[in-house]
Every structure is written in structure tokens, then in C-alpha cells.
N, C-alpha and C. Protein backbone atom coordinates (compact mmCIF):
# COMPACT_ATOMS: atom_id res chain seq x y z
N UNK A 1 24.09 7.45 26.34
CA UNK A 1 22.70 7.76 26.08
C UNK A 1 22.30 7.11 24.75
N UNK A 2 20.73 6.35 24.56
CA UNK A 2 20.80 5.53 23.22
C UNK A 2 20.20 7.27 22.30
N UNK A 3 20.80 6.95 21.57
CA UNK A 3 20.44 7.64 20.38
C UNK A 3 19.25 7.02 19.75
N UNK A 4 18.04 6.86 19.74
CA UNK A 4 17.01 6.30 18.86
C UNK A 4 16.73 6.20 17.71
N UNK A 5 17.24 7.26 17.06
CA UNK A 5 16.66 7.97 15.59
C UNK A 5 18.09 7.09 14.87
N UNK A 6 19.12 6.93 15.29
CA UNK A 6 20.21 6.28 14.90
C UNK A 6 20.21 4.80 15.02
N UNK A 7 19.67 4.36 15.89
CA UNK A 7 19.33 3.42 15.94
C UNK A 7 18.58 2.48 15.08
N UNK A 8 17.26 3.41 15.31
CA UNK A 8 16.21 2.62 13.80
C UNK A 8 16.43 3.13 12.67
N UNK A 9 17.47 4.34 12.33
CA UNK A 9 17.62 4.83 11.25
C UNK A 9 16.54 5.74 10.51
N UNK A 10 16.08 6.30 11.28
CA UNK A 10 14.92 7.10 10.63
C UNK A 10 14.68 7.98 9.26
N UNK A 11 16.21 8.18 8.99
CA UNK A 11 16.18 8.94 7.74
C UNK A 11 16.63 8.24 6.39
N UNK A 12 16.43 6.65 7.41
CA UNK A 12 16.30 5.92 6.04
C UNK A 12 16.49 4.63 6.08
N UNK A 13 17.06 3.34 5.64
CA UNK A 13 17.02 2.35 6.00
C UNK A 13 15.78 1.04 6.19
N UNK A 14 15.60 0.33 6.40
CA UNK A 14 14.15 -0.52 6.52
C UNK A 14 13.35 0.68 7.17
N UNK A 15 13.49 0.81 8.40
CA UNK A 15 12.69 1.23 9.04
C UNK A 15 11.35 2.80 8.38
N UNK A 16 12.67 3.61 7.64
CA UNK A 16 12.44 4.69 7.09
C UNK A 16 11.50 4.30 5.92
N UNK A 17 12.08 3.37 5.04
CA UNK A 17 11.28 3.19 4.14
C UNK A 17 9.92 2.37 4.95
N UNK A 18 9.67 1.19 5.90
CA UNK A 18 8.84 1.16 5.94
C UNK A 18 7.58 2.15 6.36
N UNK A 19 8.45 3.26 6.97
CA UNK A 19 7.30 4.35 7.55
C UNK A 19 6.91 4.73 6.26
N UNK A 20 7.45 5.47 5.07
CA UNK A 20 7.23 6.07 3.95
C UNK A 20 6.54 5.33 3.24
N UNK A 21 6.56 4.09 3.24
CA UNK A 21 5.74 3.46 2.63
C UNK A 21 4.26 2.95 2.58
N UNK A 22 4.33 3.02 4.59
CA UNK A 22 3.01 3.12 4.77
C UNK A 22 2.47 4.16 4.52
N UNK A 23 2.82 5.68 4.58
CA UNK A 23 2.20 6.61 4.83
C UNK A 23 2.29 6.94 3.10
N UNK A 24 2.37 6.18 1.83
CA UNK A 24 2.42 6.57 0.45
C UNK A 24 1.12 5.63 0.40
N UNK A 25 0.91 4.69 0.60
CA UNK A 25 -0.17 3.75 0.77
C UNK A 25 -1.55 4.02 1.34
N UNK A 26 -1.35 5.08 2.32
CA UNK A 26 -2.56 5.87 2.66
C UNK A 26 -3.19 7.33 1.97
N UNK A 27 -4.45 7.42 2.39
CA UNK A 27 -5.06 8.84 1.37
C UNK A 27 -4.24 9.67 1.47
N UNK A 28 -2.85 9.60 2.31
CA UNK A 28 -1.76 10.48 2.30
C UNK A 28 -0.81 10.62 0.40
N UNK A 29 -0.40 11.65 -0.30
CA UNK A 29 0.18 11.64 -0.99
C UNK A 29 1.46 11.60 -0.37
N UNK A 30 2.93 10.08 -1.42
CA UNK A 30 3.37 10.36 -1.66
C UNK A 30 4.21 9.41 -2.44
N UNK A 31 5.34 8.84 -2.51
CA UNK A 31 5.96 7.88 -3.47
C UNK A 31 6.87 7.12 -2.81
N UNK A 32 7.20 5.84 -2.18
CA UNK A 32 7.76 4.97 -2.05
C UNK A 32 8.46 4.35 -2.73
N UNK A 33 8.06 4.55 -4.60
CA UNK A 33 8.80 3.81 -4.84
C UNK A 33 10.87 4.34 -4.89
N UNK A 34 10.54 5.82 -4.95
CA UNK A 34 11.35 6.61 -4.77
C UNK A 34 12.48 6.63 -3.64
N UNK A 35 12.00 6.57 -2.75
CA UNK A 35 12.23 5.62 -1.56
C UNK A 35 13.30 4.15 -1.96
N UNK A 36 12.18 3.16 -2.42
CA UNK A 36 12.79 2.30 -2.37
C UNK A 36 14.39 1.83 -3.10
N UNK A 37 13.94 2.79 -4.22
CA UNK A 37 15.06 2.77 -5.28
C UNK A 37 16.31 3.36 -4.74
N UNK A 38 16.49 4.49 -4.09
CA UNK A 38 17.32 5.14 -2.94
C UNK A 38 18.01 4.29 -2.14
N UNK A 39 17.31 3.08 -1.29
CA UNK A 39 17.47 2.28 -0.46
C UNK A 39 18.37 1.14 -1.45
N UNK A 40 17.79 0.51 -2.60
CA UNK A 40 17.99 -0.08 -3.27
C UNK A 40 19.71 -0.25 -3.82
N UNK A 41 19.75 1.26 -4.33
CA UNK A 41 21.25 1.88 -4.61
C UNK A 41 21.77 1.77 -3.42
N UNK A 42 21.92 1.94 -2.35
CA UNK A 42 22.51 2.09 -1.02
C UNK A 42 22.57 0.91 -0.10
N UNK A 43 21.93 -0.18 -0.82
CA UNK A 43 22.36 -1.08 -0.33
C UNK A 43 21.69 -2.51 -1.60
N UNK A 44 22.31 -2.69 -2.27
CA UNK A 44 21.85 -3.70 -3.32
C UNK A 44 21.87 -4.88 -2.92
N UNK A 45 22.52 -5.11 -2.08
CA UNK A 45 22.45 -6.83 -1.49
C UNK A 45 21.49 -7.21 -0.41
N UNK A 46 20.57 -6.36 -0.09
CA UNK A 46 19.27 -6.10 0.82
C UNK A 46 18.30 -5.91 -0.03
N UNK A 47 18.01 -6.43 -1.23
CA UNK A 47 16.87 -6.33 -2.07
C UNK A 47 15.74 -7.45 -1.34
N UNK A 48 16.26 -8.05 -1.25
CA UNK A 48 14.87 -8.78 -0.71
C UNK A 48 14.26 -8.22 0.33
N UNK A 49 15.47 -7.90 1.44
CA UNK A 49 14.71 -7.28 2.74
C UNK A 49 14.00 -6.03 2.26
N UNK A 50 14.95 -5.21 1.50
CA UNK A 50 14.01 -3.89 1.34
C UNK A 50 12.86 -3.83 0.75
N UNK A 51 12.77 -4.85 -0.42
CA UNK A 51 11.16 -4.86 -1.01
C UNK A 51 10.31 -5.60 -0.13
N UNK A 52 10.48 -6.43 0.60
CA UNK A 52 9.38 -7.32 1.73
C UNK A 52 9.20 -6.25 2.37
N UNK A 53 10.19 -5.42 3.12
CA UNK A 53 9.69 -4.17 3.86
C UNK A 53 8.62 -3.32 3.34
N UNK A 54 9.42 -2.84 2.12
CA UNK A 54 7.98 -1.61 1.84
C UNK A 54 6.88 -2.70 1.06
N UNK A 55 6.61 -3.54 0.65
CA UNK A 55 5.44 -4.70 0.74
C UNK A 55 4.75 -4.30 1.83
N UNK A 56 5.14 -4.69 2.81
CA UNK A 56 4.43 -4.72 4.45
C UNK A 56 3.90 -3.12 4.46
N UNK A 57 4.95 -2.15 4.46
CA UNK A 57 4.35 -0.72 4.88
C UNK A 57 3.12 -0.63 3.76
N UNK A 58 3.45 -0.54 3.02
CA UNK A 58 2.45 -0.34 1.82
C UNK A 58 1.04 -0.81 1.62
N UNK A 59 1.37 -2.53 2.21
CA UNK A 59 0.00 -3.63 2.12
C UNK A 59 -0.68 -2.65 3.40
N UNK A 60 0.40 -2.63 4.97
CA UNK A 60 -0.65 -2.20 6.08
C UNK A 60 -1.04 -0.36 5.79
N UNK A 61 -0.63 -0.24 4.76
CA UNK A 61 -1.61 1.25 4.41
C UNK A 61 -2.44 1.54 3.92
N UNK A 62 -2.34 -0.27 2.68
CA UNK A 62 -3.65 -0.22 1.82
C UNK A 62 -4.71 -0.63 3.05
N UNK A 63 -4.74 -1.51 3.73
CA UNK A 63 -5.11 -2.00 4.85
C UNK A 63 -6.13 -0.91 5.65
N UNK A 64 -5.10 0.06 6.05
CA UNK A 64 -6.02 1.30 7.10
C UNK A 64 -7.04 1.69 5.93
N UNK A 65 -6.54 2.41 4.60
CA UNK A 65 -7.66 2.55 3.74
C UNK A 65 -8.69 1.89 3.78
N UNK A 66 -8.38 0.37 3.93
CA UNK A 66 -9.61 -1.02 3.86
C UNK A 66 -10.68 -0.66 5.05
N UNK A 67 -9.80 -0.29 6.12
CA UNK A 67 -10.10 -0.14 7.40
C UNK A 67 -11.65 0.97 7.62
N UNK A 68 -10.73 2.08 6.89
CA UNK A 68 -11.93 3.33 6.67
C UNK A 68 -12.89 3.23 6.21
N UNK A 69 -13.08 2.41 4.96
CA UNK A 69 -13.71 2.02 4.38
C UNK A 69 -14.98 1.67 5.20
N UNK A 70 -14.66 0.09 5.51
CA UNK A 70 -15.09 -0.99 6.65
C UNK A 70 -16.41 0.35 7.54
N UNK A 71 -14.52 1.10 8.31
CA UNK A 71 -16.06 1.94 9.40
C UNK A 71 -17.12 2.80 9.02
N UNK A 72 -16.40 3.10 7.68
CA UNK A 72 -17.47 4.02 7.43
C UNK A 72 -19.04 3.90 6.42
N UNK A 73 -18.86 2.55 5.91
CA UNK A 73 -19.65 1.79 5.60
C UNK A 73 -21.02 1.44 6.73
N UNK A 74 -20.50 1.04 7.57
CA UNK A 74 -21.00 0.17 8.78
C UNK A 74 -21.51 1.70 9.75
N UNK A 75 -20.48 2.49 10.02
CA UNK A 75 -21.43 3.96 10.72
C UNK A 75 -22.22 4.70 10.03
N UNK A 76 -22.15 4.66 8.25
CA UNK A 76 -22.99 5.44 8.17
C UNK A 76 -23.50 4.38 6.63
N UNK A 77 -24.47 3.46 6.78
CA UNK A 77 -24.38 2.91 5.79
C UNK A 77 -25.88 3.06 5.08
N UNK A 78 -26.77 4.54 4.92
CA UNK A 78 -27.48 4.69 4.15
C UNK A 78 -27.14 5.70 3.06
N UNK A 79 -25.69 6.28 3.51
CA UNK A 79 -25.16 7.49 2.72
C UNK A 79 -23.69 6.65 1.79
N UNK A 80 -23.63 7.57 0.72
CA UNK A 80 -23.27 6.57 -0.46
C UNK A 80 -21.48 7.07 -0.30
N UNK A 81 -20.17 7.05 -1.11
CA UNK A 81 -19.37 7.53 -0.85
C UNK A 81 -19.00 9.06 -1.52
N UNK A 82 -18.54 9.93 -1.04
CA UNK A 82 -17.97 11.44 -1.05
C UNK A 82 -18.10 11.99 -2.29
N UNK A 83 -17.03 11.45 -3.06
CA UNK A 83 -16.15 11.96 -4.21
C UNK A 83 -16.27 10.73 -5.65
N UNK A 84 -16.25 11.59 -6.50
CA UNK A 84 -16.74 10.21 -7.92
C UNK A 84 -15.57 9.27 -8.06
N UNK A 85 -14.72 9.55 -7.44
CA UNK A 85 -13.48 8.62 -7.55
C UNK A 85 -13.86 7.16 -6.71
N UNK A 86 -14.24 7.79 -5.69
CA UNK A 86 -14.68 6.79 -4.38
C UNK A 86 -15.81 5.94 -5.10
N UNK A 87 -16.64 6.69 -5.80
CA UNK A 87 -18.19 6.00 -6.33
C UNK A 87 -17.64 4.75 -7.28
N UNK A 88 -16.71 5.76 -8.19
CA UNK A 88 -16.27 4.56 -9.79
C UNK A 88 -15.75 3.29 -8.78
N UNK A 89 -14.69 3.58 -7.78
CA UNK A 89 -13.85 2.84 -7.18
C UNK A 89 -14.76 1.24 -6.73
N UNK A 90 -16.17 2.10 -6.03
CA UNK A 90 -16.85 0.83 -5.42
C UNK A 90 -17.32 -0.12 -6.49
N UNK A 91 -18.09 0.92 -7.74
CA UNK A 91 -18.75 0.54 -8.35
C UNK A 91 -17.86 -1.00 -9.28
N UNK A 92 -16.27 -0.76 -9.15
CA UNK A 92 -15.54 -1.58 -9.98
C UNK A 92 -14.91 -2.96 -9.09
N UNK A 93 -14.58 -2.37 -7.34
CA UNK A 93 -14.92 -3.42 -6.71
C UNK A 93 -15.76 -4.37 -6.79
N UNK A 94 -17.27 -4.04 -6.75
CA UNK A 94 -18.56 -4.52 -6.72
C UNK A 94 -18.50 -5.60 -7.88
N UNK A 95 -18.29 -4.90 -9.00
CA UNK A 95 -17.94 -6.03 -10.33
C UNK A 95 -17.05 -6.68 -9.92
N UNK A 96 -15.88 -6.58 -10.23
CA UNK A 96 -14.82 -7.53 -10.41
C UNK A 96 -14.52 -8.32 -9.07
N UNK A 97 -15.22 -8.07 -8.23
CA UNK A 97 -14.58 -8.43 -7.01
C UNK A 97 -12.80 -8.17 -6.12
N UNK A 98 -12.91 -8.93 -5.06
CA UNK A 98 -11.42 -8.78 -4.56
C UNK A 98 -10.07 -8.56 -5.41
N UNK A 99 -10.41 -9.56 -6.54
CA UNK A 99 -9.00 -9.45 -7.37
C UNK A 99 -8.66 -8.11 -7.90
N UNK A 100 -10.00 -6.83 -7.72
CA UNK A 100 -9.45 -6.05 -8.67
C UNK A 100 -8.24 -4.82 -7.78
N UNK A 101 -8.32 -5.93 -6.20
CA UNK A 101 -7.19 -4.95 -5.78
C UNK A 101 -5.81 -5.38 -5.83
N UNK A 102 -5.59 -6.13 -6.62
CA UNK A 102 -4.45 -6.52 -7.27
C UNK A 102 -3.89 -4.84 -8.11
N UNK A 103 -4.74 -3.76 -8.20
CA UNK A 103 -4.45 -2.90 -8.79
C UNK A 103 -4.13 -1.67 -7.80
N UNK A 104 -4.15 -2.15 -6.91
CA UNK A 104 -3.98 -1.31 -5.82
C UNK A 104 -2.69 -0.40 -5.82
N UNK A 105 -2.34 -0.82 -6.10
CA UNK A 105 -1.10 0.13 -6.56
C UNK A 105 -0.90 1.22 -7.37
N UNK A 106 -1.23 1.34 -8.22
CA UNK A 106 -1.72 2.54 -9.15
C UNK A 106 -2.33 3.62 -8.54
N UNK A 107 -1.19 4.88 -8.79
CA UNK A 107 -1.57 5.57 -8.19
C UNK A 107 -2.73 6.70 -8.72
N UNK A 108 -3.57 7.39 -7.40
CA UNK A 108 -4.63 8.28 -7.80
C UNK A 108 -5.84 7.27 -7.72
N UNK A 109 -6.35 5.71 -8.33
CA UNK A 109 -7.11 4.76 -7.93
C UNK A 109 -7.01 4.16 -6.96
N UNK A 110 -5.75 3.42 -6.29
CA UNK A 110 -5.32 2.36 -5.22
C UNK A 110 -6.33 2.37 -3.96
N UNK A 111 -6.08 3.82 -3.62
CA UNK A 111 -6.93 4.45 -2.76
C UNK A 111 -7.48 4.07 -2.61
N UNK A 112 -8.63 4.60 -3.20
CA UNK A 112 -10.08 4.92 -3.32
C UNK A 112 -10.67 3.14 -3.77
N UNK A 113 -9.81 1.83 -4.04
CA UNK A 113 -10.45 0.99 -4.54
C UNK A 113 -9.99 0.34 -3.22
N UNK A 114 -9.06 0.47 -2.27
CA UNK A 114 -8.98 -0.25 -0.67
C UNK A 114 -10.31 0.49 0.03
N UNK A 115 -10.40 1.82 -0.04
CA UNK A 115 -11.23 2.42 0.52
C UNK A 115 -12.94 2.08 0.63
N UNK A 116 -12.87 1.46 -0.94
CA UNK A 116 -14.29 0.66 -1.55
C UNK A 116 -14.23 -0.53 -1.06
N UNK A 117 -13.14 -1.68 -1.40
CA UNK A 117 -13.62 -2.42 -0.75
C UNK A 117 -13.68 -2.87 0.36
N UNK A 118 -13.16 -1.66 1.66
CA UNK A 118 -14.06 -2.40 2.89
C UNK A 118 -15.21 -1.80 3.06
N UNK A 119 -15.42 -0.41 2.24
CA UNK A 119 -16.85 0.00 2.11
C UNK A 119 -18.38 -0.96 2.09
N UNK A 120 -17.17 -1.93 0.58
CA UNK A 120 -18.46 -2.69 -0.06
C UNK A 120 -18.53 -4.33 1.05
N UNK A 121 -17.44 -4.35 1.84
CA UNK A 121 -17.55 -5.22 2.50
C UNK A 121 -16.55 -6.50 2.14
N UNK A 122 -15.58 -6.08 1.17
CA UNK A 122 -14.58 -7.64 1.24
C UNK A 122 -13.94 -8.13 2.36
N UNK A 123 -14.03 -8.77 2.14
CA UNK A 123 -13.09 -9.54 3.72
C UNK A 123 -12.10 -9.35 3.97
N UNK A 124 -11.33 -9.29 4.62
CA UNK A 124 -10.12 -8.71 5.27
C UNK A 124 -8.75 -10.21 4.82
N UNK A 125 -9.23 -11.27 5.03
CA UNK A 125 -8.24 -11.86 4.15
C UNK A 125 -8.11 -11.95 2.82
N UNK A 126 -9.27 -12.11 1.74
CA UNK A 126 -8.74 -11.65 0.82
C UNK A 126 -8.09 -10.51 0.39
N UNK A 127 -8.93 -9.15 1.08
CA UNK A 127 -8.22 -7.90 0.58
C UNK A 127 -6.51 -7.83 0.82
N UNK A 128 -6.27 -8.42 1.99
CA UNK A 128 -4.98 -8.66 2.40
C UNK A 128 -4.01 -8.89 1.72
N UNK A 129 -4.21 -9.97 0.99
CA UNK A 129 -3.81 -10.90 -0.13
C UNK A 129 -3.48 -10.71 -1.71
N UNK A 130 -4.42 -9.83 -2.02
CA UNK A 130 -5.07 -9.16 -3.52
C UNK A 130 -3.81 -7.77 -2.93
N UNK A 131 -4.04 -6.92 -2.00
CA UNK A 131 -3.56 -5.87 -2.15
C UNK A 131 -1.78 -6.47 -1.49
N UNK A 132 -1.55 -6.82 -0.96
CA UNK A 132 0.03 -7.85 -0.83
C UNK A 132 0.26 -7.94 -1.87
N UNK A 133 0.09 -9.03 -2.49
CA UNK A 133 0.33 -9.27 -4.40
C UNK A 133 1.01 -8.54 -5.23
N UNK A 134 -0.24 -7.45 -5.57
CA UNK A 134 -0.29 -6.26 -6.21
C UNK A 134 1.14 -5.61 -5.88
N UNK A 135 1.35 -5.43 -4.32
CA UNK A 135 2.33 -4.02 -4.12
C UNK A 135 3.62 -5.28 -4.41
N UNK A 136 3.82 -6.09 -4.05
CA UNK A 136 4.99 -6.83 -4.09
C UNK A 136 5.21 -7.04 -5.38
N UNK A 137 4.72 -7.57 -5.97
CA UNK A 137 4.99 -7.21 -7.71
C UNK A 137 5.03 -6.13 -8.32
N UNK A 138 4.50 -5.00 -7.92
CA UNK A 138 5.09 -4.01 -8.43
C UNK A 138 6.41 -3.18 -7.89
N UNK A 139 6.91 -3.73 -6.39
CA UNK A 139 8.10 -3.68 -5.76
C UNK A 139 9.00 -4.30 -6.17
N UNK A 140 8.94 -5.53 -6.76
CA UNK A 140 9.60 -6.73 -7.45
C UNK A 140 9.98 -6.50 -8.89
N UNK A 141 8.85 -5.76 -9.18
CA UNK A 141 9.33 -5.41 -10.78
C UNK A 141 10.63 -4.08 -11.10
N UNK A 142 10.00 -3.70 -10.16
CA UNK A 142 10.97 -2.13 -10.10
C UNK A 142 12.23 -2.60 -9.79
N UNK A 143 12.58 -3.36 -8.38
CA UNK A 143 14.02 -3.90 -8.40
C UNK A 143 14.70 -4.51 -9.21
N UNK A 144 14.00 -5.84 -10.05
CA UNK A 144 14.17 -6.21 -11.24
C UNK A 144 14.46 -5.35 -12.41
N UNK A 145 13.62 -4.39 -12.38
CA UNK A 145 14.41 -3.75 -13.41
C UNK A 145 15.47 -2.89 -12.80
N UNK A 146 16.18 -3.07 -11.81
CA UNK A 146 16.78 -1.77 -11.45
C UNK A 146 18.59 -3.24 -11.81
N UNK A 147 17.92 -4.77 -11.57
CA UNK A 147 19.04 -5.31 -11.69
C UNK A 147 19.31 -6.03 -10.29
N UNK A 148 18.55 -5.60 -9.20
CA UNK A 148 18.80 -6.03 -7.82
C UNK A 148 18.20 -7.10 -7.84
N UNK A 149 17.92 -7.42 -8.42
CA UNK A 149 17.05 -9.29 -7.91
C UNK A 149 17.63 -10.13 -8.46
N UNK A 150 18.27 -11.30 -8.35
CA UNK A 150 18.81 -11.95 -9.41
C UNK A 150 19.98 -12.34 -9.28
């Protein structure tokens, strides 16, 4: 009989971290990088794979945020956003443009500034790109300092 959960490793491994990672990346609270560092120790010669992994979970979470954004812009687009976090968020999109989701990562803002800019309407390849960046360098830095890169 296949065992599944053993298979993809669910309680941890690429797979695990990439779930955790997406779901730290969304208005969901929680920490990946925690995660990664775990993974990191447990297997140090998989640094590359493990940080490209949670890259990916992370980028496609900032992504769904982008996503929400996007629909909810477009379904309801005479009403402004929720919460002052959401407001500052657009309002700093709006300025700085795409690049400022290079900051996407930071947590308590990340959010709310994927969330803005598909609100405010960035494009889906730059945001892609800007928020990729962002999480991979700050995935990159953490392994680096942990000694795994290199």
C-alpha cells in the first residue's frame, strides 16, 4: 500500500517546507524561515534546493495575496481598502512602484503591500519578480549566514 504522507514527506522535507511556506506568505500567520533553518540543519548539502523551494512557496503566496488584491480591486472598485495597514500599504505601492515589493518579506507589511499591489493594479510579471527577489534574498541571506551556501 503507498504510504503518501511518507512519500512526499509531509512533516517535512521540500515538500513540507514548501507547503509552510506558502501558507507563511499568505494573510495566514506564520514563519518559514523557521522552517527553513530546521530543513537546513537536517540536511546542509540541499541548501540550494531548500531555499529555491521555500522561494517558490513563499513568491506563490505573495502571489495569491497579489491575486486578492487584483479581485478585489476590479469587484469592488469604488470602495477603498479595509484596514490602515492595507491603505499605508497602497498608498506606498502607488509611490514607489513595483520595486517596493522587493520588501515583501517583512513581516506584518509583506502582506498588505502584495495585497496593494494587485489592488493598485501592478502587473503580474513584475510583481512576480520584485516579490521572487525579495524572498530569495532574504532566504539566501539566512542560509548564508547559517554557513550553508558556499
Amino acid at each position: 500500500m503507498l504510504d503518501l504522507p511518507s512519500i512526499l514527506n509531509l512533516s517535512g522535507g521540500p515538500v513540507g517546507l514548501f507547503i509552510g511556506s506558502f501558507l507563511a506568505s499568505t494573510l495566514l500567520p506564520g514563519g518559514s524561515e523557521a522552517m527553513l533553518v530546521w530543513e537546513l540543519q537536517q540536511h546542509p548539502d540541499q541548501a540550494i534546493l531548500l531555499c529555491s523551494v521555500a522561494t517558490l512557496g513563499n513568491t506563490l503566496g505573495g502571489l495569491s495575496s497579489w491575486l486578492i488584491g487584483w479581485w478585489l480591486g476590479r469587484r469592488y472598485p469604488g470602495r477603498g481598502l479595509s484596514n490602515e495597514r492595507q491603505r499605508l500599504a497602497l498608498k506606498r505601492v502607488t509611490h514607489y512602484g513595483s520595486p517596493i515589493l522587493l520588501l515583501s518579506w517583512l513581516p506584518v507589511i509583506g502582506d498588505p503591500l502584495c495585497l496593494a499591489a494587485g489592488w493598485s493594479g501592478v502587473r503580474l510579471l513584475p510583481a512576480t519578480l520584485f516579490i521572487g527577489l525579495g524572498k530569495a534574498l532574504r532566504y539566501g541571506a539566512l542560509a548564508g549566514a547559517m554557513g550553508s551556501l558556499g
